[in-house]
Protein backbone atom coordinates (compact mmCIF):
# COMPACT_ATOMS: atom_id res chain seq x y z
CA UNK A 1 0.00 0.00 0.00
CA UNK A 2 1.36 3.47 -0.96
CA UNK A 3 0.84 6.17 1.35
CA UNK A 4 1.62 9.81 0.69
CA UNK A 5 2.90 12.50 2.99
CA UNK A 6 2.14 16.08 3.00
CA UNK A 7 5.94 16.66 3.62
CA UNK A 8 9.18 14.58 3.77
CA UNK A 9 8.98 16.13 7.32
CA UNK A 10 5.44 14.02 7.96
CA UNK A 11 6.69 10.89 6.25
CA UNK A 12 10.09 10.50 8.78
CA UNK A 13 7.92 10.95 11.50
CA UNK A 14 5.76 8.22 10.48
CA UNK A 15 8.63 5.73 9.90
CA UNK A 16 9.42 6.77 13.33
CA UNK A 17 6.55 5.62 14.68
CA UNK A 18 6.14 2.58 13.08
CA UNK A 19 8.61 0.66 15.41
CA UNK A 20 6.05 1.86 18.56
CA UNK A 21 3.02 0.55 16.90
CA UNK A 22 4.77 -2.55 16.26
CA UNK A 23 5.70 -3.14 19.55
CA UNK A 24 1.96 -2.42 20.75
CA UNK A 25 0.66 -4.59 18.55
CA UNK A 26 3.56 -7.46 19.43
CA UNK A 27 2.76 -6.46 23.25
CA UNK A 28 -0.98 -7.15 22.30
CA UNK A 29 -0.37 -10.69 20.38
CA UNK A 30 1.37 -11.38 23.62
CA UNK A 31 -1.65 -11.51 25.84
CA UNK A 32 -3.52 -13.97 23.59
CA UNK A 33 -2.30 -17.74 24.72
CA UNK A 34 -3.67 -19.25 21.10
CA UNK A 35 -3.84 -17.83 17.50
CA UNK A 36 -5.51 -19.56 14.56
CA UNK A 37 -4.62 -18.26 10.96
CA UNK A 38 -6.70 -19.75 8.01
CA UNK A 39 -4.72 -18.87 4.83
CA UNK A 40 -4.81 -19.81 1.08
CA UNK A 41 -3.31 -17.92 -1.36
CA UNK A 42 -6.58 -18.42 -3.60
CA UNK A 43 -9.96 -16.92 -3.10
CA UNK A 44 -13.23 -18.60 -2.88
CA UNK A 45 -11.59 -21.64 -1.03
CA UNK A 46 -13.73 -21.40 2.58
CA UNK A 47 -11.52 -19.71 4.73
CA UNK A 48 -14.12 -17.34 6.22
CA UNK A 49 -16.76 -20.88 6.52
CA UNK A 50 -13.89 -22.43 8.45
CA UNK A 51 -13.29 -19.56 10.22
CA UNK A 52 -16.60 -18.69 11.79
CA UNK A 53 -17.19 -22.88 12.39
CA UNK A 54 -13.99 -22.84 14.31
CA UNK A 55 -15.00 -19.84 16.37
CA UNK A 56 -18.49 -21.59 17.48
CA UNK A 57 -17.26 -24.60 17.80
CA UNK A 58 -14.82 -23.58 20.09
CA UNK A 59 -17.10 -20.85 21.70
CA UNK A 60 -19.37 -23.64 22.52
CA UNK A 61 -16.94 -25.28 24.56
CA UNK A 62 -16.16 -22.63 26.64
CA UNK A 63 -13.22 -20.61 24.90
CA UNK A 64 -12.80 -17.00 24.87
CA UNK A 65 -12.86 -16.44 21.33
CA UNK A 66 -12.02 -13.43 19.02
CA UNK A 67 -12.50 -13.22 15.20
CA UNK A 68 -10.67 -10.79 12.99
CA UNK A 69 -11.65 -10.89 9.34
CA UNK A 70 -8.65 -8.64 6.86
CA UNK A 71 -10.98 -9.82 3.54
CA UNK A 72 -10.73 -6.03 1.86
CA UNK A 73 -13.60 -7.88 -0.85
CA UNK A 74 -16.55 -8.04 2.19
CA UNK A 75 -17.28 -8.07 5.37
CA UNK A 76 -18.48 -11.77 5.21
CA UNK A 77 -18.12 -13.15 8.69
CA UNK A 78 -20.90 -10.79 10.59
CA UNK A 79 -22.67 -11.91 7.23
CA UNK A 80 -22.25 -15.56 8.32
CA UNK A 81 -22.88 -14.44 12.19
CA UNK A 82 -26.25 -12.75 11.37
CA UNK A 83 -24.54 -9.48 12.86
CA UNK A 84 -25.51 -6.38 11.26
């Protein structure tokens, strides 16, 4: 993704910061015991269906679950949750 700066001025201070908001977001990975990833390199393969059935299934058995979805196509997993 290409971003563009008002100012070289703007664009050193946001390389700056990118080493912070890595570390928040490494301190923040930290704090969850398990991660899941579902990956394929090719669309239209389930990912998101395997995604939300491994959430309920193991929301069902008592697991603190949390789903992040990064499809830029559609929001499909509050689709599949019936959440609006």
């Amino acid at each position: 993704m290409v971003q563009i700066h008002e100012s070289v001025d703007d664009a050193k201070k946001q390389i700056k910061t990118e080493p912070d908001q890595n570390a928040s977001v490494n301190a923040s990975l930290e704090k969850i015991k398990h991660k899941f990833l579902v990956m394929s390199g090719k669309g239209g393969v389930g990912k998101t269906s395997v995604s939300v059935n491994l959430a309920i299934a193991l929301a069902s058995k008592g697991f603190k679950i949390g789903l992040m979805d990064v499809d830029i196509h559609g929001p499909d997993i509050p689709r599949m949750l019936g959440l609006e």
